[in-house]
C-alpha atoms as a PDB file:
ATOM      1  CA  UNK A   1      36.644   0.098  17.207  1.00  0.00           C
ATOM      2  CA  UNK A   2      34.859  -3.280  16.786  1.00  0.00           C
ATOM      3  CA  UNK A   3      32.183  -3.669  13.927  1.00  0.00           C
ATOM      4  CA  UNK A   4      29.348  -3.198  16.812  1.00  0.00           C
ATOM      5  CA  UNK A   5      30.673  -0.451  18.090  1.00  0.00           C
ATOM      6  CA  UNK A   6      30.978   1.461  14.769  1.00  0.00           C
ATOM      7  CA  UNK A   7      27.115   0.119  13.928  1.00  0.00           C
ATOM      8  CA  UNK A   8      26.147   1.487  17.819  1.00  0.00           C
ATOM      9  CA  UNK A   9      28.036   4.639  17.250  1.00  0.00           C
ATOM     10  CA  UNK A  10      26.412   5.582  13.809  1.00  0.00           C
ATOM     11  CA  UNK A  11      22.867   4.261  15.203  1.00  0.00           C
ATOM     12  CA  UNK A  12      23.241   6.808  17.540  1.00  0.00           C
ATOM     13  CA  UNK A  13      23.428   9.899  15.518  1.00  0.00           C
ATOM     14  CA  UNK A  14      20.419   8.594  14.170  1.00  0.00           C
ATOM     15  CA  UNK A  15      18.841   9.068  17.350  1.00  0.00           C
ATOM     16  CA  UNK A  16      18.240   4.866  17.487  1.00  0.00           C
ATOM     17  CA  UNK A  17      19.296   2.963  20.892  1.00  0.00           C
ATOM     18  CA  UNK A  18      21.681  -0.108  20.732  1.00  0.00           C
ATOM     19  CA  UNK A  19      22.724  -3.004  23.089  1.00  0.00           C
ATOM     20  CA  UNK A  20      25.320  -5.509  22.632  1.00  0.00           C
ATOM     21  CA  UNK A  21      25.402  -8.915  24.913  1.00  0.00           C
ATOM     22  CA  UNK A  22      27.986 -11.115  24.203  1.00  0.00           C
ATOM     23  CA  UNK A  23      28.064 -11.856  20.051  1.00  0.00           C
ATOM     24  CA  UNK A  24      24.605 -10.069  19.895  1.00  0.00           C
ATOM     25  CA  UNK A  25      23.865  -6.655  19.320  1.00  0.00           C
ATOM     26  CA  UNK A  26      20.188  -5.604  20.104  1.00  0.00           C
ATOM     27  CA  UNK A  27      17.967  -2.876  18.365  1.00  0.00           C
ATOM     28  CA  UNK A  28      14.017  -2.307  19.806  1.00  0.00           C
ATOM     29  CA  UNK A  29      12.613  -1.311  17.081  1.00  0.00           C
ATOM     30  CA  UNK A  30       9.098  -1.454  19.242  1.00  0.00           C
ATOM     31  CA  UNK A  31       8.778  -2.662  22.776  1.00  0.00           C
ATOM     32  CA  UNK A  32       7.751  -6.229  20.993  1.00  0.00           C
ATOM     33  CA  UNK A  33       9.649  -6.270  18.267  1.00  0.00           C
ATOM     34  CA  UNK A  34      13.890  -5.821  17.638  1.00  0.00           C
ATOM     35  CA  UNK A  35      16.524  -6.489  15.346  1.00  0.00           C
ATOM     36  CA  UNK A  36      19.435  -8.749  16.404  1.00  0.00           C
ATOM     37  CA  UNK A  37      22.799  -8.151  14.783  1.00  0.00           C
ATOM     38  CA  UNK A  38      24.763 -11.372  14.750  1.00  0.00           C
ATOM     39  CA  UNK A  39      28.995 -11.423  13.612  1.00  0.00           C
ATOM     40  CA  UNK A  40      29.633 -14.373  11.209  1.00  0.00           C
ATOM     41  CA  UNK A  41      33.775 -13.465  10.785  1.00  0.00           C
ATOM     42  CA  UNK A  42      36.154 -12.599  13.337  1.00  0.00           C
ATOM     43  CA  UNK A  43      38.136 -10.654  10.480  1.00  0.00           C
ATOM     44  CA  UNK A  44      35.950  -8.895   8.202  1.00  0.00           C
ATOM     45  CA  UNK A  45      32.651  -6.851   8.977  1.00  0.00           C
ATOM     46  CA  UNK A  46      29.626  -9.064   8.574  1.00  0.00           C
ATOM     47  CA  UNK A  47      26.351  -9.732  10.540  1.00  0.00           C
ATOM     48  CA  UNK A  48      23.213 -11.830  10.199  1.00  0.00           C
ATOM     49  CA  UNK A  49      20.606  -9.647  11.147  1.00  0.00           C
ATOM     50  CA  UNK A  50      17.658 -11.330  12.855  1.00  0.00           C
ATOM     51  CA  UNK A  51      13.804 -10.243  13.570  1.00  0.00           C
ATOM     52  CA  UNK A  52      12.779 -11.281  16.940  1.00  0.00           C
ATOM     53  CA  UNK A  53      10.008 -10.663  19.873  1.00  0.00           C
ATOM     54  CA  UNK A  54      11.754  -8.328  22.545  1.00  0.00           C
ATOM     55  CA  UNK A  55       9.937  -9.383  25.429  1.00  0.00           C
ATOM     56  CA  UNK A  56      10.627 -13.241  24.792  1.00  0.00           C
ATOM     57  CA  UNK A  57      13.789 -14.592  26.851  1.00  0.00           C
ATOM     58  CA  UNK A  58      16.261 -16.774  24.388  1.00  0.00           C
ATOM     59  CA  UNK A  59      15.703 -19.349  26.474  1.00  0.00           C
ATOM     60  CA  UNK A  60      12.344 -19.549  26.238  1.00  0.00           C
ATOM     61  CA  UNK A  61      10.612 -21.991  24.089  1.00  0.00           C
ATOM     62  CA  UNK A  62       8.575 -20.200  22.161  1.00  0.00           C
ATOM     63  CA  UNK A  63      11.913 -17.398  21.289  1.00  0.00           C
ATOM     64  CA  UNK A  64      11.927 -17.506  17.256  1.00  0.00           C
ATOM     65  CA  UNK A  65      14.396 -15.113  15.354  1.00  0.00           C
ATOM     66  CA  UNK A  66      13.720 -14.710  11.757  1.00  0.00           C
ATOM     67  CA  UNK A  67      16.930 -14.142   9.480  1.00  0.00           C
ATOM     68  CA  UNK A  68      16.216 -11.200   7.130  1.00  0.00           C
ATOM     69  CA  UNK A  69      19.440 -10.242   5.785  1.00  0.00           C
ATOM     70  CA  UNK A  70      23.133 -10.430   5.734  1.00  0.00           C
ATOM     71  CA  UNK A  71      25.074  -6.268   6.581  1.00  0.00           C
ATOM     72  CA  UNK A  72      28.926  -6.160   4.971  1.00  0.00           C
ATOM     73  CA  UNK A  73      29.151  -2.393   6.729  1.00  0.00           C
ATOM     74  CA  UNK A  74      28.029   0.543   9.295  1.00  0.00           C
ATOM     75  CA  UNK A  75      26.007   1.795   6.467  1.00  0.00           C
ATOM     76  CA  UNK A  76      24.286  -0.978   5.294  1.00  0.00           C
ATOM     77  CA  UNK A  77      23.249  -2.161   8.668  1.00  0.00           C
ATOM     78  CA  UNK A  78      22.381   1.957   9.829  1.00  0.00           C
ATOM     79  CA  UNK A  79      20.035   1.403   6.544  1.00  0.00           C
ATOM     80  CA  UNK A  80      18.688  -1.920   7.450  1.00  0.00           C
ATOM     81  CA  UNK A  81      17.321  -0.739  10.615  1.00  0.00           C
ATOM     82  CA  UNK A  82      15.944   2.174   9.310  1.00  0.00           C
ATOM     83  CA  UNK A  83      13.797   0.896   6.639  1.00  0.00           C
ATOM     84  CA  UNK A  84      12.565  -1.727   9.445  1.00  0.00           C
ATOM     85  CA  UNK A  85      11.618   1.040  11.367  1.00  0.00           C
ATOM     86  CA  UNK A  86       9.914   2.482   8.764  1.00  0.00           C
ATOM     87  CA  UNK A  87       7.936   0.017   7.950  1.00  0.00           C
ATOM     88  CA  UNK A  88       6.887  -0.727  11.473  1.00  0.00           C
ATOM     89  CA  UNK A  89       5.538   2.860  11.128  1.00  0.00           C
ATOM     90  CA  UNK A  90       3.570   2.210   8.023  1.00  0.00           C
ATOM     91  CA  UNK A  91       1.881  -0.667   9.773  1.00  0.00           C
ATOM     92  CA  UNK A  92       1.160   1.328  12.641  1.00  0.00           C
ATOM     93  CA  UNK A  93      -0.526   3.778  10.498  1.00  0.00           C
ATOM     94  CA  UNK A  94      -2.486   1.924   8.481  1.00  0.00           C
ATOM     95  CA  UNK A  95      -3.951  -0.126  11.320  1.00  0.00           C
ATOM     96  CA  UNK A  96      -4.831   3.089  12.733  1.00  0.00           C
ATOM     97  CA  UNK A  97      -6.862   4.519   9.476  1.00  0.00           C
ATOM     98  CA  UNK A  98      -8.432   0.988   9.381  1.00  0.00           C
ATOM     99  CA  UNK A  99      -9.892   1.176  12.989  1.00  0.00           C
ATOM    100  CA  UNK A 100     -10.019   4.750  13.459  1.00  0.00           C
ATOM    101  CA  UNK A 101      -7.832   5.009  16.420  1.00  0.00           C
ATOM    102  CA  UNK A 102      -8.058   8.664  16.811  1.00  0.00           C
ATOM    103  CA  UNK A 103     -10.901  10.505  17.523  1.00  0.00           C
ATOM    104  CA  UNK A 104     -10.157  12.846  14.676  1.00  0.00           C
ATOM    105  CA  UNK A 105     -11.000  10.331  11.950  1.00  0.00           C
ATOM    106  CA  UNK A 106     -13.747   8.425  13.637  1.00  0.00           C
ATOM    107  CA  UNK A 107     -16.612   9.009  11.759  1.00  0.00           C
ATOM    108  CA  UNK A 108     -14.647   7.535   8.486  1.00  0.00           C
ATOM    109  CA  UNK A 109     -14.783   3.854   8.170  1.00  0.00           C
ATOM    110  CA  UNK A 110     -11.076   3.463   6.227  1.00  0.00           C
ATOM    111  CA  UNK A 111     -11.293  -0.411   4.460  1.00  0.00           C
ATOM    112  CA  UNK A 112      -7.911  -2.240   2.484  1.00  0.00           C
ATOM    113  CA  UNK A 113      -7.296  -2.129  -0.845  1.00  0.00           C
ATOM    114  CA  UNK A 114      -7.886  -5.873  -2.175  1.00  0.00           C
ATOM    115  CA  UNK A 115      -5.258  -5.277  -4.685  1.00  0.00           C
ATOM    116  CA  UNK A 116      -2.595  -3.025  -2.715  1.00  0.00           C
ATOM    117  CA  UNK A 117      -1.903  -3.460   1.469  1.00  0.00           C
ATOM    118  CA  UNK A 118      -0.929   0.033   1.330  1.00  0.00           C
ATOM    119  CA  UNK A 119      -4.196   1.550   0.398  1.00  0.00           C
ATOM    120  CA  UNK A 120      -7.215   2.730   2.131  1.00  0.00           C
ATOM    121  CA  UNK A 121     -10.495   3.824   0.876  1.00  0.00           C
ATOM    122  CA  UNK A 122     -13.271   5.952   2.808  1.00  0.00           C
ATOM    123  CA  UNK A 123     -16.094   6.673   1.977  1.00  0.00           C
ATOM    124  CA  UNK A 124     -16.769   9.906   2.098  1.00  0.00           C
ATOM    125  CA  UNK A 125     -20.612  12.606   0.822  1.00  0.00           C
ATOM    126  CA  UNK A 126     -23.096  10.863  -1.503  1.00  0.00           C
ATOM    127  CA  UNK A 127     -20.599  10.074  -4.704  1.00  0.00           C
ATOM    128  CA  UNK A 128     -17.018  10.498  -3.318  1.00  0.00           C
ATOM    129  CA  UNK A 129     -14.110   8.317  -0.901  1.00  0.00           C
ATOM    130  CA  UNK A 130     -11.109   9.521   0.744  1.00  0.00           C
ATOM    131  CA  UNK A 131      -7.814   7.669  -0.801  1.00  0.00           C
ATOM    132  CA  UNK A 132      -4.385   6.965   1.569  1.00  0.00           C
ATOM    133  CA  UNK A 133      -1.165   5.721   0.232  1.00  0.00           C
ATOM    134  CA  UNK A 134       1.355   4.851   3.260  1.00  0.00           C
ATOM    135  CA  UNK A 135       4.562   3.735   1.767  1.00  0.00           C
ATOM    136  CA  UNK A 136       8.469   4.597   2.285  1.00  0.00           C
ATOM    137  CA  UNK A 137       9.586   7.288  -0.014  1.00  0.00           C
ATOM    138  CA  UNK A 138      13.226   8.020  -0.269  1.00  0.00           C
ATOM    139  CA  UNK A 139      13.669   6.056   3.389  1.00  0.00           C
ATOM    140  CA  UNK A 140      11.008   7.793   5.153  1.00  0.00           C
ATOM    141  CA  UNK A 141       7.406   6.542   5.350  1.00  0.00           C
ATOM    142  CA  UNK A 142       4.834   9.402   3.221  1.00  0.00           C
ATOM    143  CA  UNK A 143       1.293   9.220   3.534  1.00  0.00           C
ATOM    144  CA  UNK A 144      -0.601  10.271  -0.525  1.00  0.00           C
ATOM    145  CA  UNK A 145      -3.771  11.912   0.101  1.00  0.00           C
ATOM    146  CA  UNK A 146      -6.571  11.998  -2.996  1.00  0.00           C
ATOM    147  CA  UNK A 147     -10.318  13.005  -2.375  1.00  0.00           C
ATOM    148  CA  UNK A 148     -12.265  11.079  -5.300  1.00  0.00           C
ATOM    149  CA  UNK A 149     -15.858  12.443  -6.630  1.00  0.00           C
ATOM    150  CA  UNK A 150     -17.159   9.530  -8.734  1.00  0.00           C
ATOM    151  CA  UNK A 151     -20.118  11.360 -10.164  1.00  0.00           C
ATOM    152  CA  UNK A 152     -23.724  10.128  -9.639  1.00  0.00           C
ATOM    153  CA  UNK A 153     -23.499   7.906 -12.672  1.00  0.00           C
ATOM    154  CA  UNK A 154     -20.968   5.570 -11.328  1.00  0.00           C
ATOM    155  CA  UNK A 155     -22.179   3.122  -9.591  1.00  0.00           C
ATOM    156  CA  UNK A 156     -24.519   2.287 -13.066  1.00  0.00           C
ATOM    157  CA  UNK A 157     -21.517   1.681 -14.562  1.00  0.00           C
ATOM    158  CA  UNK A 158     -20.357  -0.372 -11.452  1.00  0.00           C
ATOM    159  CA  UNK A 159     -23.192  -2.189 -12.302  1.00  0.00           C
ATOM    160  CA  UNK A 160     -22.739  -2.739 -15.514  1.00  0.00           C
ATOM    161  CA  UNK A 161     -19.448  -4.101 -15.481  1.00  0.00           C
ATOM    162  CA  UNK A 162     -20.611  -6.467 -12.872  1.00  0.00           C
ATOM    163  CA  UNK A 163     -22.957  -7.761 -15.425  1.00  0.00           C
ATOM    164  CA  UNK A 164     -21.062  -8.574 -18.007  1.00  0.00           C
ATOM    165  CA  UNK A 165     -18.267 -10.005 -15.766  1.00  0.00           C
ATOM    166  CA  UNK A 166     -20.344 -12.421 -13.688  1.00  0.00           C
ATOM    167  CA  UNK A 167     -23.924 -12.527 -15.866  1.00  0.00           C
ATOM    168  CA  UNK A 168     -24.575 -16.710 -16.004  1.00  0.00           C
ATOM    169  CA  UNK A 169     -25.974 -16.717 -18.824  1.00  0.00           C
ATOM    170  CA  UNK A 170     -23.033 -15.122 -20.932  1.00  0.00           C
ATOM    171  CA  UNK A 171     -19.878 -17.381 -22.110  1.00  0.00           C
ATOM    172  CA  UNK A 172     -17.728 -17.343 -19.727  1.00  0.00           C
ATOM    173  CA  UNK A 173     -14.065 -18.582 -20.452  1.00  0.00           C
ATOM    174  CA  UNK A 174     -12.045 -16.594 -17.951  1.00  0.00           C
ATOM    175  CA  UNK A 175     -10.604 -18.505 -14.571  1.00  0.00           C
ATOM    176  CA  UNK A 176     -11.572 -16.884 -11.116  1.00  0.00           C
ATOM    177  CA  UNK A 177      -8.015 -15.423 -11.132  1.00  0.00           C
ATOM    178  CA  UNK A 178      -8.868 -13.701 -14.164  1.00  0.00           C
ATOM    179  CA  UNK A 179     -12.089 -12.727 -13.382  1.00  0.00           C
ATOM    180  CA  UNK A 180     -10.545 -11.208 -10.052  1.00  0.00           C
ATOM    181  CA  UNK A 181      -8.244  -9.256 -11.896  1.00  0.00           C
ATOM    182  CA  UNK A 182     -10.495  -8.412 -14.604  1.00  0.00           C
ATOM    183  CA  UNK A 183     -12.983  -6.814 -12.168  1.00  0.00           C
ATOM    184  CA  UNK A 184     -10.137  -4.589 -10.345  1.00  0.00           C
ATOM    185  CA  UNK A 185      -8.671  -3.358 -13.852  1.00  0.00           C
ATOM    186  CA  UNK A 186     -12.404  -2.594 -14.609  1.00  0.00           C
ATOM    187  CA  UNK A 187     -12.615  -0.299 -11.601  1.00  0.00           C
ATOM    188  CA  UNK A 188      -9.517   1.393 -11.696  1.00  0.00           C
ATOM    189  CA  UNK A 189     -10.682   2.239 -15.257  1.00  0.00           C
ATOM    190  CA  UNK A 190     -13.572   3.296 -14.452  1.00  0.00           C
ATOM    191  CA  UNK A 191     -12.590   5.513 -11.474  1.00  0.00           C
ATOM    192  CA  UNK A 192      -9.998   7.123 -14.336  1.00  0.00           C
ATOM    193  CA  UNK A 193     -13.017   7.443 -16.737  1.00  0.00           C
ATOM    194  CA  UNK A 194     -15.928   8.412 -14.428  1.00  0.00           C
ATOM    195  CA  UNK A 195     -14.558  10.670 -11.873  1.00  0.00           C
ATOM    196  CA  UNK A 196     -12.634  14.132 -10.527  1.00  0.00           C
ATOM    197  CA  UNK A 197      -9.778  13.880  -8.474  1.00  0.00           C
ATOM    198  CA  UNK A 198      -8.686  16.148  -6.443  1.00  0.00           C
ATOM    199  CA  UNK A 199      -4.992  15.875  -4.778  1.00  0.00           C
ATOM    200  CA  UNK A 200      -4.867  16.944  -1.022  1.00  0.00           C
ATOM    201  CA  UNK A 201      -1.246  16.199  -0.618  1.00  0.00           C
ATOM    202  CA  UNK A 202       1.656  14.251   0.520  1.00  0.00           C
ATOM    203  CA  UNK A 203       2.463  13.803   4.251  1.00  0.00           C
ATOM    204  CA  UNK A 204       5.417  12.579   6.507  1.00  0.00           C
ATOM    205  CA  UNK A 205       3.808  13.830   9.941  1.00  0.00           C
ATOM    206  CA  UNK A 206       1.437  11.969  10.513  1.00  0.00           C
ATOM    207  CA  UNK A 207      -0.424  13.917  13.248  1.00  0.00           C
ATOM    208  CA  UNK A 208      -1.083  16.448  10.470  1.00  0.00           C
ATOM    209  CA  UNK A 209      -2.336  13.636   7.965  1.00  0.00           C
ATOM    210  CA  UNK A 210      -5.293  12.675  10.671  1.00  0.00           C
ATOM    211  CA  UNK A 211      -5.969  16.523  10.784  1.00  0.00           C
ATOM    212  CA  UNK A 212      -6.170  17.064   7.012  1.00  0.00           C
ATOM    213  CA  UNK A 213      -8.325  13.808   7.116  1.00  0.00           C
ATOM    214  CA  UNK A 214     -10.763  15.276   9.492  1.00  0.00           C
ATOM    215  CA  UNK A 215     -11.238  18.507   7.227  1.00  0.00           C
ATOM    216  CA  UNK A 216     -11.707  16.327   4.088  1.00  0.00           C
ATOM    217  CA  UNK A 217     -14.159  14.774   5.616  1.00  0.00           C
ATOM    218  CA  UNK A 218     -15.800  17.847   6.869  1.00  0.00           C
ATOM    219  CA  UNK A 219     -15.454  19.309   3.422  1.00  0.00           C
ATOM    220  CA  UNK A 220     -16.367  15.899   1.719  1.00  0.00           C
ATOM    221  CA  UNK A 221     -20.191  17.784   0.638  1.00  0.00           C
ATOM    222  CA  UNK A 222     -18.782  21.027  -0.826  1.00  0.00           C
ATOM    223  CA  UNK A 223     -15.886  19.011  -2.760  1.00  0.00           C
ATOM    224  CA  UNK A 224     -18.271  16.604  -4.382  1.00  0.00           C
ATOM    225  CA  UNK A 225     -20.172  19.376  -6.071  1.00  0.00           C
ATOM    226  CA  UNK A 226     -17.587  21.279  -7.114  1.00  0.00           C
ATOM    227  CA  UNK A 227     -15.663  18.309  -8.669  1.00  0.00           C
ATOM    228  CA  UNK A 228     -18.345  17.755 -11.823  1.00  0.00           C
ATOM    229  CA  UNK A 229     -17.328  14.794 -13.893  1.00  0.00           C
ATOM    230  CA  UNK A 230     -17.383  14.255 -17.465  1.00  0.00           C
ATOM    231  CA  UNK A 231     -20.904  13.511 -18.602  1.00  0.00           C
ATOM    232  CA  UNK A 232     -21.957  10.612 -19.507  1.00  0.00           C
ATOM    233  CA  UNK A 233     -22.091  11.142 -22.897  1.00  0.00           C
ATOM    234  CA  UNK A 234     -18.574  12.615 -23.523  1.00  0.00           C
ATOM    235  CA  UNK A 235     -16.780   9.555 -21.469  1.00  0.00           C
ATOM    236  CA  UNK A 236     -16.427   6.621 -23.659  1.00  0.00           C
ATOM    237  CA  UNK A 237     -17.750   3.308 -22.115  1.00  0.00           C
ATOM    238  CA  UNK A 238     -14.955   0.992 -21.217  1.00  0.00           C
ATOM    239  CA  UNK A 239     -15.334  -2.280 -23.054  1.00  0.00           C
ATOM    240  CA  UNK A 240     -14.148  -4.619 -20.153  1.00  0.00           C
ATOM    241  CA  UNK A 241     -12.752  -7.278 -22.268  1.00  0.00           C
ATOM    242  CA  UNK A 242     -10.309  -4.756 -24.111  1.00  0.00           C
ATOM    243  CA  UNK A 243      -8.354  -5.140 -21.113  1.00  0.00           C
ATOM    244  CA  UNK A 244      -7.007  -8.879 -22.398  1.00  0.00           C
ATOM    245  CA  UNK A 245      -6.808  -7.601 -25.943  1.00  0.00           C
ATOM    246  CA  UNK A 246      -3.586  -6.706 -25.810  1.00  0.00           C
ATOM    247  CA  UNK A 247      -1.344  -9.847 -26.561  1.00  0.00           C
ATOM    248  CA  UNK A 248      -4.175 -11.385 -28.730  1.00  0.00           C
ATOM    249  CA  UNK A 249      -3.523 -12.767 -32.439  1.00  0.00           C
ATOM    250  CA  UNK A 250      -4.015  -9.764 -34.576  1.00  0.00           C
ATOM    251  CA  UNK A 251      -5.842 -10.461 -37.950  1.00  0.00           C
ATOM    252  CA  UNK A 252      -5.643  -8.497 -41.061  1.00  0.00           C
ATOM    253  CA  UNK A 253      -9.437  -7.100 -41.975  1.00  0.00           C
ATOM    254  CA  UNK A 254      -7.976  -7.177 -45.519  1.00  0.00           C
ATOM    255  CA  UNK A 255      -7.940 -10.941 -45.882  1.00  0.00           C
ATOM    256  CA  UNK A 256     -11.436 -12.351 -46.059  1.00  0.00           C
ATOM    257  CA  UNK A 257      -9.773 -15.795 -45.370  1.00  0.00           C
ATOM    258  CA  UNK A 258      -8.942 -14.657 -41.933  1.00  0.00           C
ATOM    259  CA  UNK A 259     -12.698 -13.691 -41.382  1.00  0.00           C
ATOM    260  CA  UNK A 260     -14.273 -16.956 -42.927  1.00  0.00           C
ATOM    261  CA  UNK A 261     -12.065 -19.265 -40.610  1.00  0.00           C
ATOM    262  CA  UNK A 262     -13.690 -20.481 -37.166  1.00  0.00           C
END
């Protein structure tokens, strides 16, 4: 058996179709999107594999293929395929959270982590937002569910932070980048700080995911006041700035000479 036909014959017992025209071997991964295995060596098993639009003729003008990677055997290009096809699904599931495509989640208005594509936030009562992590685990794309009850004093110390990050009349000797970064560090701190978290599981259906999303939000109200957060006064403030302290000069408290110099 040829190269091709070992790649078409192993596709198939993952339930994945396969063409081959000429030099080309064809895999839809959608109906707009497929993956084009190319042979580079008459002799030894190799392939270019190739990202193009399905419904775009070669000839055509506007055809592009994208080289993505170079397959050496059946498994490697049975894996190659598969994580593309996982990650096609990922897509197609965030885009769905993020404009509540199905009815069952259409009173939650889902919005993208700044920091990580793969994250959506909700949110969800008076204190609380709905968390979704779609990502490929072990090959297969898993959905990470967390319902997060910030407590009413959070967004004070939202505020707060805010202050002393962007206040004009402080010094201010960070760059934008580090501001950015300062401010997201701040909030995942916070969150860690300042909240209850309550774990609603991991998912690889997704048809049950939008079903446990609907009861969470249902179940938002009742959550939020059982999930009491620290008070205020046992949860230490975060000092914002701590978060750059950790590759600073240390100095010795013991030497006054260390103290007098400016």
């Amino acid at each position: 058996m040829s190269f091709f036909e070992d790649i078409a014959a192993a596709l198939d017992k993952e339930g994945l179709e396969s063409r081959v025209h000429d030099d080309v071997m064809f895999v839809p991964i959608t109906s707009d999107l497929e993956i084009q295995f190319v042979e580079i060596d008459p002799l030894m098993p190799a392939a270019n594999v190739y990202i193009a639009a399905a419904d775009v003729d070669e000839d055509d003008e506007n055809f592009e293929a994208a080289l993505v990677s170079v397959v050496f055997s059946v498994k490697d290009a049975v894996k190659t395929v598969a994580e593309h096809v996982a990650t096609d699904q990922i897509v197609t599931v965030l885009r769905d959270l993020l404009d509540a495509t199905d009815e069952r989640i259409e009173d939650l208005d889902f919005f993208q982590n700044p920091q990580n594509p793969h994250m959506v936030h909700a949110e969800v009562a008076a204190n609380s937002e709905l968390q979704v992590v779609v990502e490929v685990v072990d090959g297969e794309p898993t959905a990470m569910v967390t319902f997060v009850a910030f407590g009413e004093s959070f967004d004070e110390l939202v505020d707060q932070a805010i202050e002393e990050l962007w206040s004009p009349n402080g010094e201010d000797t960070l760059s934008e980048e580090d501001h950015e970064r300062l401010f997201f560090d701040v909030a995942a701190e916070l969150t860690e700080e300042a909240s209850e978290i309550l774990e609603l599981g991991t998912f690889t259906d997704f048809d049950k995911l939008f079903d446990v999303l609907s009861l969470a939000a249902d179940q938002a109200d009742d959550w939020e006041e059982q999930l009491v957060p620290l008070d205020d006064e046992d949860t230490d403030r975060v000092d914002v700035y701590d978060i750059f302290t950790e590759d600073d000069e240390e100095f010795d408290l013991d030497d006054p000479g260390e103290l007098d110099e400016e």
